[in-house]
N, C-alpha and C. Protein backbone atom coordinates (compact mmCIF):
# COMPACT_ATOMS: atom_id res chain seq x y z
N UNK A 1 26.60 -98.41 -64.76
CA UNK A 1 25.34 -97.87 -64.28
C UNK A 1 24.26 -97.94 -65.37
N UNK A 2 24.81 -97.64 -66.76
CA UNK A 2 23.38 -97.67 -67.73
C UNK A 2 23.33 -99.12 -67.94
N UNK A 3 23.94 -100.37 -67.81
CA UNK A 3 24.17 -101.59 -68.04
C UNK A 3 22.70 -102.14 -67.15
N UNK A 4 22.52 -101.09 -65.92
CA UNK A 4 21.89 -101.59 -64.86
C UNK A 4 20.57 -100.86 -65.17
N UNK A 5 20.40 -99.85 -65.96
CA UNK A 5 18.92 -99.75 -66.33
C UNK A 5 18.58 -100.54 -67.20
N UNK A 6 19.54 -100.50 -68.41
CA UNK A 6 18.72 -101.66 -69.20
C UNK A 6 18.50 -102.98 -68.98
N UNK A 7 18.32 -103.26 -67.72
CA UNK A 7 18.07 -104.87 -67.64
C UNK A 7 16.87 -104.46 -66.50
N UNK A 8 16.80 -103.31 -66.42
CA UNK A 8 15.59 -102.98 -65.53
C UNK A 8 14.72 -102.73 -66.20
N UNK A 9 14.33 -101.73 -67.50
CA UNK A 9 13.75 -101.01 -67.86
C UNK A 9 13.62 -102.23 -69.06
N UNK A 10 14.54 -102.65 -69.47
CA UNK A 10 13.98 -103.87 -70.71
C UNK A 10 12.75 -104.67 -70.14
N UNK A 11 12.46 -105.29 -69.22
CA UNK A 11 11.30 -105.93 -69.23
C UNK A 11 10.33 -105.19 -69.10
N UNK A 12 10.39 -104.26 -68.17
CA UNK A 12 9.33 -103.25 -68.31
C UNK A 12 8.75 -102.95 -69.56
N UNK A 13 9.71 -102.41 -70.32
CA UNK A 13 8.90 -102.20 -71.95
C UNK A 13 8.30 -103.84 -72.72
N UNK A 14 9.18 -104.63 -72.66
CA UNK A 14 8.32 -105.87 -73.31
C UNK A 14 7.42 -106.38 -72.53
N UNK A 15 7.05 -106.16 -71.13
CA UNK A 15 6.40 -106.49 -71.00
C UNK A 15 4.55 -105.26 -71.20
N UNK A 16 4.92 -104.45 -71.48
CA UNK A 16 3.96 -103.03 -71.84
C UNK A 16 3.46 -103.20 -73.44
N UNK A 17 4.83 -104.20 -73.80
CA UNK A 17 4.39 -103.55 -75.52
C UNK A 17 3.77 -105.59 -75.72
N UNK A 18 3.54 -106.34 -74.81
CA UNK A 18 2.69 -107.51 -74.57
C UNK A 18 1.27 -106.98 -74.43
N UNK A 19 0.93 -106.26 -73.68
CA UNK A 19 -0.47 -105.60 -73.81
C UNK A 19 -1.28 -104.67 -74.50
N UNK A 20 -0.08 -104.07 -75.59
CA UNK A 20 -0.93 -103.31 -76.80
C UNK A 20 -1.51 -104.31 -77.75
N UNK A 21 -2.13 -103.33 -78.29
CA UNK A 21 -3.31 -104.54 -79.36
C UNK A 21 -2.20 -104.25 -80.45
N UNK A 22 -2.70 -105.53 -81.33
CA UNK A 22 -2.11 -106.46 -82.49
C UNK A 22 -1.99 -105.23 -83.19
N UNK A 23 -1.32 -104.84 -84.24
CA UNK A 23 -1.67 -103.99 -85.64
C UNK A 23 -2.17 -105.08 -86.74
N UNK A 24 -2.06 -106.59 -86.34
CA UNK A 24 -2.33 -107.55 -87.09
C UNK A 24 -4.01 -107.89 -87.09
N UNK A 25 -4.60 -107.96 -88.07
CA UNK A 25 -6.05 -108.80 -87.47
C UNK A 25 -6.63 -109.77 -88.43
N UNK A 26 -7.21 -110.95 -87.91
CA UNK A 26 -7.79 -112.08 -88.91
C UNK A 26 -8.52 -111.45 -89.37
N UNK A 27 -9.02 -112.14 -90.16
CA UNK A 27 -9.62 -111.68 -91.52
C UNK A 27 -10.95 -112.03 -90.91
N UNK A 28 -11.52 -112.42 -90.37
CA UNK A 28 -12.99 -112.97 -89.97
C UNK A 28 -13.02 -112.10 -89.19
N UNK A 29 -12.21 -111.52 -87.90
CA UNK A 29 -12.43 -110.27 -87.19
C UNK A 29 -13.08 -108.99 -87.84
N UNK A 30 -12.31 -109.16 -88.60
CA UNK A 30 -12.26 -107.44 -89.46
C UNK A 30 -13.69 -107.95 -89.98
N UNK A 31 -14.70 -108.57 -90.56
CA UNK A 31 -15.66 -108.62 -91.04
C UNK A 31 -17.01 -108.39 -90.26
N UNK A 32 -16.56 -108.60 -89.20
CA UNK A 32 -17.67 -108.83 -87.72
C UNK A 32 -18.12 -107.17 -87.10
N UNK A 33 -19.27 -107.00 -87.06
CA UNK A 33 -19.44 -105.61 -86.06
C UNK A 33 -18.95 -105.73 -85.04
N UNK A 34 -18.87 -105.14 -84.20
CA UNK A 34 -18.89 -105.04 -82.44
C UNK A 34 -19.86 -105.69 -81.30
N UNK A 35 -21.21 -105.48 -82.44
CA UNK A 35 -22.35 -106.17 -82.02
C UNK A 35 -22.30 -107.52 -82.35
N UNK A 36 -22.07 -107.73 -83.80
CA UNK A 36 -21.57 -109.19 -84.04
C UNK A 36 -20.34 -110.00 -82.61
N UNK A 37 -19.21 -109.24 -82.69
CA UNK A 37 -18.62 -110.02 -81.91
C UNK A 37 -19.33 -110.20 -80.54
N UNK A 38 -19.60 -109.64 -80.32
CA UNK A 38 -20.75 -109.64 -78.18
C UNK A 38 -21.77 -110.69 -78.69
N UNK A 39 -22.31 -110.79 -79.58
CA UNK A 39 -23.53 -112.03 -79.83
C UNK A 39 -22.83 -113.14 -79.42
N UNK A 40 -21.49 -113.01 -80.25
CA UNK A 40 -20.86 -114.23 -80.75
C UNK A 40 -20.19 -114.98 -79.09
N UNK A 41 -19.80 -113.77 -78.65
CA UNK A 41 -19.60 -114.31 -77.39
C UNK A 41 -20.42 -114.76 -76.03
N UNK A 42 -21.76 -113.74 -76.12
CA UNK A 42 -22.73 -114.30 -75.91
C UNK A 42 -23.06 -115.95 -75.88
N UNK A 43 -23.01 -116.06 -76.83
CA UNK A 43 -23.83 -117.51 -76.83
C UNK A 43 -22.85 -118.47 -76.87
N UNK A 44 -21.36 -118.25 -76.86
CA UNK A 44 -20.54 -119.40 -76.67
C UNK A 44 -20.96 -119.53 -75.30
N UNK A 45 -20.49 -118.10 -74.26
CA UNK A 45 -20.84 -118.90 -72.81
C UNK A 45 -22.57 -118.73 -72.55
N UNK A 46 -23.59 -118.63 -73.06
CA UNK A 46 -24.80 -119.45 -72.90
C UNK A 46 -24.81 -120.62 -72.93
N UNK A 47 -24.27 -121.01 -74.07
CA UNK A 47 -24.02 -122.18 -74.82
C UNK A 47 -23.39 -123.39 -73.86
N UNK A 48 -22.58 -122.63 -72.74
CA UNK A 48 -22.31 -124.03 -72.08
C UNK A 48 -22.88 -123.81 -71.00
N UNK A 49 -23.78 -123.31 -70.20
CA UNK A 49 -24.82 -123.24 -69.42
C UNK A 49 -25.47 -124.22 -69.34
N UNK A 50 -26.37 -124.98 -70.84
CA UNK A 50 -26.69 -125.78 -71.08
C UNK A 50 -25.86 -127.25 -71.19
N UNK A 51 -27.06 -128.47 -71.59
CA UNK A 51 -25.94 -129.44 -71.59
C UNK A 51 -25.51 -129.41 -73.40
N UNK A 52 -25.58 -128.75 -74.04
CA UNK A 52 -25.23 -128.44 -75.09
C UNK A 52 -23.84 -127.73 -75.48
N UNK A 53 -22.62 -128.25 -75.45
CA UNK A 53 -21.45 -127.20 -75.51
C UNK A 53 -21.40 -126.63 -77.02
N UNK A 54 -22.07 -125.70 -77.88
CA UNK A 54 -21.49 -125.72 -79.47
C UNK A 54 -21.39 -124.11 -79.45
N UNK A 55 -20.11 -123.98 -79.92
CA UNK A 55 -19.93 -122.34 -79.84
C UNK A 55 -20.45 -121.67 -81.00
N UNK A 56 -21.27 -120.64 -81.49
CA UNK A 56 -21.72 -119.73 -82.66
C UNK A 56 -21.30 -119.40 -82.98
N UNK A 57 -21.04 -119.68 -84.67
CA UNK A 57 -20.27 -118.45 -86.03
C UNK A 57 -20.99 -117.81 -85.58
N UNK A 58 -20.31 -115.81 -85.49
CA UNK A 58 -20.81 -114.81 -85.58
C UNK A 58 -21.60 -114.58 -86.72
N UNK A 59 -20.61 -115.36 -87.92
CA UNK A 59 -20.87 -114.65 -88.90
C UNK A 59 -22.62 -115.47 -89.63
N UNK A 60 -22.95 -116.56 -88.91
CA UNK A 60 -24.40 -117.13 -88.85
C UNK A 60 -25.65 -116.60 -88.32
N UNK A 61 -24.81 -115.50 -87.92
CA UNK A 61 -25.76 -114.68 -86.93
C UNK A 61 -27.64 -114.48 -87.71
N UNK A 62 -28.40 -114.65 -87.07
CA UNK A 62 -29.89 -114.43 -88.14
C UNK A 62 -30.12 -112.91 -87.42
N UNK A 63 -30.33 -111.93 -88.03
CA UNK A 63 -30.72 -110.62 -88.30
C UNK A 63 -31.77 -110.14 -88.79
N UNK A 64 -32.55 -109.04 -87.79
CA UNK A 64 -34.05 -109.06 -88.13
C UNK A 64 -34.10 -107.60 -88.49
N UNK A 65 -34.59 -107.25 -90.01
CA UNK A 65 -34.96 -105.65 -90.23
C UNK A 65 -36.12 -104.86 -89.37
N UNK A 66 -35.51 -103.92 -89.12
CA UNK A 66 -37.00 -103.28 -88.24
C UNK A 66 -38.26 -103.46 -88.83
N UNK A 67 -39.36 -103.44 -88.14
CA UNK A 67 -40.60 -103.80 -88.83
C UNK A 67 -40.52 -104.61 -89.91
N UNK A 68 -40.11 -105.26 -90.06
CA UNK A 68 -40.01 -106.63 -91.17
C UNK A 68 -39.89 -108.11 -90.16
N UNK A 69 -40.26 -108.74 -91.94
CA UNK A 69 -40.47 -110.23 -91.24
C UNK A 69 -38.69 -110.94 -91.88
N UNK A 70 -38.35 -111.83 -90.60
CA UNK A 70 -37.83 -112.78 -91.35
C UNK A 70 -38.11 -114.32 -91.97
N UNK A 71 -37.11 -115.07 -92.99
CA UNK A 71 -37.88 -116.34 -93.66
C UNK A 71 -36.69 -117.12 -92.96
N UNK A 72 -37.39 -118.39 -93.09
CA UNK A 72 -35.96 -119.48 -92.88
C UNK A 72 -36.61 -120.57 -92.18
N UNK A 73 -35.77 -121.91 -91.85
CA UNK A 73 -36.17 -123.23 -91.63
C UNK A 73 -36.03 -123.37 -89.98
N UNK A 74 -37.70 -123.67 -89.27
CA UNK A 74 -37.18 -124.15 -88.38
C UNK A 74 -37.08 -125.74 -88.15
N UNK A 75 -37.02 -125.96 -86.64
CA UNK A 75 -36.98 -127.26 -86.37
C UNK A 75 -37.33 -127.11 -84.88
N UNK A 76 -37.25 -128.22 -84.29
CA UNK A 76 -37.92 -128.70 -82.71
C UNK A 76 -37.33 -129.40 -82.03
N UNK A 77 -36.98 -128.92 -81.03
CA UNK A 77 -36.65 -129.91 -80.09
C UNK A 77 -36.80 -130.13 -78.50
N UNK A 78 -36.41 -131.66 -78.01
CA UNK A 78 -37.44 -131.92 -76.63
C UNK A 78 -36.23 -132.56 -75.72
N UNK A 79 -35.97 -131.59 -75.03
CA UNK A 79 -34.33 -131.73 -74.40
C UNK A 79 -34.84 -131.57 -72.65
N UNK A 80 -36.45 -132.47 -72.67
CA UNK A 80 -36.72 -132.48 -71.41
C UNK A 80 -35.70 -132.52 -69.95
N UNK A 81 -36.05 -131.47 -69.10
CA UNK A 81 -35.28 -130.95 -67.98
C UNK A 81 -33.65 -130.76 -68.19
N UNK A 82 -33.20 -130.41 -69.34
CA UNK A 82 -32.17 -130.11 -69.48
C UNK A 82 -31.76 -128.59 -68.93
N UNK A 83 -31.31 -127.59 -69.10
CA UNK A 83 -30.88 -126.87 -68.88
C UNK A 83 -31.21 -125.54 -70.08
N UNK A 84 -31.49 -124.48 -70.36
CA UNK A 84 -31.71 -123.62 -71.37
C UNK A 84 -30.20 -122.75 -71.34
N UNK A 85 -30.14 -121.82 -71.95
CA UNK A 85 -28.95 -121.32 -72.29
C UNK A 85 -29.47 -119.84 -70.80
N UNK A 86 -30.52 -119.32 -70.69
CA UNK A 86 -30.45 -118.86 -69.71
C UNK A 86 -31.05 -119.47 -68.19
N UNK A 87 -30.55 -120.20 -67.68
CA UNK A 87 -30.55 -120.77 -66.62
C UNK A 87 -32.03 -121.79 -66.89
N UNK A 88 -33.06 -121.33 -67.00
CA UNK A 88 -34.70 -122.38 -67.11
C UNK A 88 -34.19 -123.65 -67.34
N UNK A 89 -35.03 -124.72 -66.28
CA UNK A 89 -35.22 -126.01 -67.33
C UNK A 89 -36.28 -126.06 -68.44
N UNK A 90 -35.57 -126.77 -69.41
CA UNK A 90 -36.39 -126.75 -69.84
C UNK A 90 -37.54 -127.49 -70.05
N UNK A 91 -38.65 -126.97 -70.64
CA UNK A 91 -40.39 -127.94 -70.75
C UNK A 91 -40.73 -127.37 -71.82
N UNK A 92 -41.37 -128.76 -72.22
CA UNK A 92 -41.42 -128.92 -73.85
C UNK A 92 -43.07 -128.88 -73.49
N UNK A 93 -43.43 -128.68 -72.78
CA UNK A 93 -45.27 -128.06 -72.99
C UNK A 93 -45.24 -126.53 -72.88
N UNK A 94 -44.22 -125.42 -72.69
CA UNK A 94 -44.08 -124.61 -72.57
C UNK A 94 -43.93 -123.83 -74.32
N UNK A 95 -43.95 -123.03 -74.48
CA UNK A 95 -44.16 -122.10 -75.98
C UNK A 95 -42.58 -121.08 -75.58
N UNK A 96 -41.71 -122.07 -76.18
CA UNK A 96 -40.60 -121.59 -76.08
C UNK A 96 -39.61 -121.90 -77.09
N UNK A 97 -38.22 -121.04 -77.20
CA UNK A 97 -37.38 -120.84 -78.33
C UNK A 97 -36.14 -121.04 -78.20
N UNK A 98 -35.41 -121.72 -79.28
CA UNK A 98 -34.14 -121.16 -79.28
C UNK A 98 -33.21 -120.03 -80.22
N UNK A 99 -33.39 -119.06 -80.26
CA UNK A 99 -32.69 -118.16 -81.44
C UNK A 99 -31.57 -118.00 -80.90
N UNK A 100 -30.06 -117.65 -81.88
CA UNK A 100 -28.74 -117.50 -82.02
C UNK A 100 -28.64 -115.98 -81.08
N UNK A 101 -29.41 -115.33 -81.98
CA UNK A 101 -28.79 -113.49 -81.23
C UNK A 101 -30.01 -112.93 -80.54
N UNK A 102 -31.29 -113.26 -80.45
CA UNK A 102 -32.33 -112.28 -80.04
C UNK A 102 -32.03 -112.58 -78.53
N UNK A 103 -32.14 -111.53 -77.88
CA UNK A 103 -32.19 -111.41 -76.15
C UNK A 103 -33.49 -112.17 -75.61
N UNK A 104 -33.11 -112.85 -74.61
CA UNK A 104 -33.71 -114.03 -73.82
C UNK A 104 -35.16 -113.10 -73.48
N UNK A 105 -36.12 -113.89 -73.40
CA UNK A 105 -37.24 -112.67 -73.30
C UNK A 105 -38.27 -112.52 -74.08
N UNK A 106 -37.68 -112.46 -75.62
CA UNK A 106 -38.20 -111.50 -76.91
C UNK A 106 -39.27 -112.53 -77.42
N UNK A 107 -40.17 -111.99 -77.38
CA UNK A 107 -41.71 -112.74 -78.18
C UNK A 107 -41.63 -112.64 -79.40
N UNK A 108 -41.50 -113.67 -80.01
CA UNK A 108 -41.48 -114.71 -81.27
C UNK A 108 -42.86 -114.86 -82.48
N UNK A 109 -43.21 -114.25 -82.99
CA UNK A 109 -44.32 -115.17 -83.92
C UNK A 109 -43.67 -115.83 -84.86
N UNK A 110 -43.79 -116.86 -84.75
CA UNK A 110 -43.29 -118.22 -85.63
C UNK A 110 -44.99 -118.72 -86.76
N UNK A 111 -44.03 -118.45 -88.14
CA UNK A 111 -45.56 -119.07 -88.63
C UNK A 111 -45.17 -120.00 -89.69
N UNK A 112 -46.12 -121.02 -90.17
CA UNK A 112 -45.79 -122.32 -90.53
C UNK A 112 -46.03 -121.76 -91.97
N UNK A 113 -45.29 -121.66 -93.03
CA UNK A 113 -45.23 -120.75 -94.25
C UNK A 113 -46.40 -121.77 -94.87
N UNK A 114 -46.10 -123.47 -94.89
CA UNK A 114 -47.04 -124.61 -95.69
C UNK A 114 -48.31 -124.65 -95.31
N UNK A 115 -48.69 -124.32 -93.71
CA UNK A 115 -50.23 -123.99 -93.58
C UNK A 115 -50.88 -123.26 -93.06
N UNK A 116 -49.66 -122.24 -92.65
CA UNK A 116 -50.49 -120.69 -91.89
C UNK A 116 -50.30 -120.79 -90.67
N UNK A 117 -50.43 -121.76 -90.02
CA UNK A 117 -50.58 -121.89 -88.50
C UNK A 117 -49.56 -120.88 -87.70
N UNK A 118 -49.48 -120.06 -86.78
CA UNK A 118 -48.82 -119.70 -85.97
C UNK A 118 -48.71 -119.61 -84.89
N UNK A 119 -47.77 -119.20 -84.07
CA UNK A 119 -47.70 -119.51 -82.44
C UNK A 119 -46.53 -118.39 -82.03
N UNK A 120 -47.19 -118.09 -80.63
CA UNK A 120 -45.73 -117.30 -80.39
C UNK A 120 -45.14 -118.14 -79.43
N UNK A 121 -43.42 -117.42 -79.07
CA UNK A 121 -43.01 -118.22 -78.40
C UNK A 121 -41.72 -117.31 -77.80
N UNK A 122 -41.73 -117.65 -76.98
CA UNK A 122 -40.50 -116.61 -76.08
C UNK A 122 -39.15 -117.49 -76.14
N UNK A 123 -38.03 -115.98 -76.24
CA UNK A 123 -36.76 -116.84 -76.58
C UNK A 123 -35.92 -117.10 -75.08
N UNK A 124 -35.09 -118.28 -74.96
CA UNK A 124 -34.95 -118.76 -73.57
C UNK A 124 -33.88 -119.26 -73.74
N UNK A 125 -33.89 -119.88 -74.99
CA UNK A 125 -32.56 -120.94 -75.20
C UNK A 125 -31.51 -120.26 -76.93
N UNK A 126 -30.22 -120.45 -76.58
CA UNK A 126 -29.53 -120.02 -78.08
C UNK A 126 -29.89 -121.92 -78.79
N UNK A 127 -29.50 -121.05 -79.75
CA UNK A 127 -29.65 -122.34 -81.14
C UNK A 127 -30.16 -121.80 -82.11
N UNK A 128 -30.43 -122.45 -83.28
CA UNK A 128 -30.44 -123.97 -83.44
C UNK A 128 -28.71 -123.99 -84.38
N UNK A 129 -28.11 -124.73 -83.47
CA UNK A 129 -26.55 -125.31 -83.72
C UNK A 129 -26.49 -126.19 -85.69
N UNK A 130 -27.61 -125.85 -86.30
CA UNK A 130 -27.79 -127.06 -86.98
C UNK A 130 -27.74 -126.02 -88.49
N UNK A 131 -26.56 -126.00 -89.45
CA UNK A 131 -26.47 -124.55 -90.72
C UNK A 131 -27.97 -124.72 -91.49
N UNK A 132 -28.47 -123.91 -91.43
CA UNK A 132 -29.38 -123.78 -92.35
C UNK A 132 -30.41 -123.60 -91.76
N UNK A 133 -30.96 -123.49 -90.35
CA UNK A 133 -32.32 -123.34 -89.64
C UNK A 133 -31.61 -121.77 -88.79
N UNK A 134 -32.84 -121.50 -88.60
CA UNK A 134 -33.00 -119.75 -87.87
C UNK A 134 -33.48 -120.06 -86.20
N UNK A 135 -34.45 -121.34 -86.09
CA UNK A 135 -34.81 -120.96 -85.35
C UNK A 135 -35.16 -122.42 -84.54
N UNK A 136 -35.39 -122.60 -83.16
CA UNK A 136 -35.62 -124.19 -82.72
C UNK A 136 -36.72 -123.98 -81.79
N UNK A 137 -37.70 -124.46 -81.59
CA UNK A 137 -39.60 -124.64 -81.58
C UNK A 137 -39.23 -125.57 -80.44
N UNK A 138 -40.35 -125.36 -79.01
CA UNK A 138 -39.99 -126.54 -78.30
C UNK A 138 -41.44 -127.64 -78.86
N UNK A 139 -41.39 -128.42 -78.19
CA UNK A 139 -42.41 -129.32 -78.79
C UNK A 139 -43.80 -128.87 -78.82
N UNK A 140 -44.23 -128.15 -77.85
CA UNK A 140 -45.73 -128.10 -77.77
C UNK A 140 -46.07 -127.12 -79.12
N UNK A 141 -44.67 -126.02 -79.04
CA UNK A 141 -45.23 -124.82 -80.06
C UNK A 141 -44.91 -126.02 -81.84
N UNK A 142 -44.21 -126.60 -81.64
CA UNK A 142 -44.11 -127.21 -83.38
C UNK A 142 -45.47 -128.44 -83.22
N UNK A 143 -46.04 -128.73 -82.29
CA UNK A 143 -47.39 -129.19 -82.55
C UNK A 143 -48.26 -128.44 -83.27
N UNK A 144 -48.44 -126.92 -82.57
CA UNK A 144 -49.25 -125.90 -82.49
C UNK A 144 -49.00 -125.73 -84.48
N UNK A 145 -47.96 -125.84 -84.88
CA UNK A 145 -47.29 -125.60 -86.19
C UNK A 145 -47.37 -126.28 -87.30
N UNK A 146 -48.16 -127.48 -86.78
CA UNK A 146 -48.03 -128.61 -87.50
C UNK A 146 -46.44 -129.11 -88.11
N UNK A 147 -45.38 -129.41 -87.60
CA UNK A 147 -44.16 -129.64 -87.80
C UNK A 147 -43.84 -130.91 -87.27
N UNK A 148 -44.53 -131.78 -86.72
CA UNK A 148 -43.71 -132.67 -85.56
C UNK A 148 -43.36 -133.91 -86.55
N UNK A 149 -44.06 -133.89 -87.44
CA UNK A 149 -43.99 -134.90 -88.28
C UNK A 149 -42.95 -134.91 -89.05
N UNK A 150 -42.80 -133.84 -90.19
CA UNK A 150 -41.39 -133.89 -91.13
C UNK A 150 -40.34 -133.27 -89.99
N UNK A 151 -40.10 -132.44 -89.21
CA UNK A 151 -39.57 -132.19 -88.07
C UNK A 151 -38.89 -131.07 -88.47
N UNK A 152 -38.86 -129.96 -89.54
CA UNK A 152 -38.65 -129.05 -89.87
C UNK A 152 -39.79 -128.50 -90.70
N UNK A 153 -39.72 -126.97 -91.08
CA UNK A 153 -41.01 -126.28 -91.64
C UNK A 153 -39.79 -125.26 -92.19
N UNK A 154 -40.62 -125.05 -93.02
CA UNK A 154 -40.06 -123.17 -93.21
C UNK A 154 -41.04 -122.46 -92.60
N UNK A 155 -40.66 -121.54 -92.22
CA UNK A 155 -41.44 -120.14 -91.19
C UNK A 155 -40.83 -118.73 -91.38
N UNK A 156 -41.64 -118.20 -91.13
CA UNK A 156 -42.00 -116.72 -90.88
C UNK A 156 -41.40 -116.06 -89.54
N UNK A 157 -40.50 -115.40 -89.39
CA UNK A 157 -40.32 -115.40 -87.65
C UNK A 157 -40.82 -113.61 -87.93
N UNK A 158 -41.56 -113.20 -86.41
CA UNK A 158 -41.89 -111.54 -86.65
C UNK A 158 -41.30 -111.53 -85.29
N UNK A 159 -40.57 -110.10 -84.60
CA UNK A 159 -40.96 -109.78 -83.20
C UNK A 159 -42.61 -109.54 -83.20
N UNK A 160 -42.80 -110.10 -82.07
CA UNK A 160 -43.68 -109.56 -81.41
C UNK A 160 -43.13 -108.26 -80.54
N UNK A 161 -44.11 -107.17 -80.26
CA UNK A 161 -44.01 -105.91 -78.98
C UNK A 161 -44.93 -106.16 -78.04
């Protein structure tokens, strides 16, 4: 008779102690907020929304201090009627963005650090997939920027309210 619980009750427990969490954790986990990881997942499935499949280091994440500005390199791009990471096609006469973590929506001042110029621009699309840039300009706004030429700038990014 106990021969006959334990072949009952054994899977039951392995299969219970299959759904507790690890006591084990990678090392890149443990480094990540909570918020970090939801970005991160965020924009993998944005990310294939578009015709763009590239999943986001969390840990690339660009991070903006309250009332402060951030610095860093953008770039531009013209991925006419493609798809944006939140549903829009996209149009490159439109004053639009791609940032990694800011929520789809968020008004942008982008400013051209080499000649002042600025533009805002609403964020629509994740990116820029490319290490070392913050931020991706659709074409009309990196006109507005004077950028189209070397095809990157360093900039200024602010929220706008």
């Amino acid at each position: 008779m106990s021969f006959v619980k334990v072949i009952v009750v054994a899977p039951i427990l392995l299969a219970l102690g299959a759904c507790a969490p690890s006591p084990f954790v990678n090392s890149k986990s443990e480094l990540l907020t909570t918020d970090q990881r939801a970005t991160a997942a965020t924009n993998r499935s944005a990310s294939m929304l578009g015709n763009r499949h590239v999943a986001t280091r969390a840990t690339e994440a660009h991070t903006f201090k309250p009332h402060g500005s951030s610095f860093g390199v953008a770039s531009f791009y013209n991925d006419e009627g493609t798809l944006t990471a939140n549903g829009e096609t996209f149009n490159p006469n439109e004053l639009t963005a791609a940032h990694r973590t800011l929520p789809f929506g968020t008004r942008l001042r982008v400013t051209n650090v080499a000649n002042g110029r600025s533009v805002v621009v609403r964020v629509n699309d994740r990116g820029p997939f490319v290490a070392g840039r913050v931020v991706d300009v659709s074409l009309s706004a990196a006109e507005k920027l004077g950028m189209t030429d070397p095809g990157t700038a360093k900039v200024k990014l602010d929220i706008v309210h």
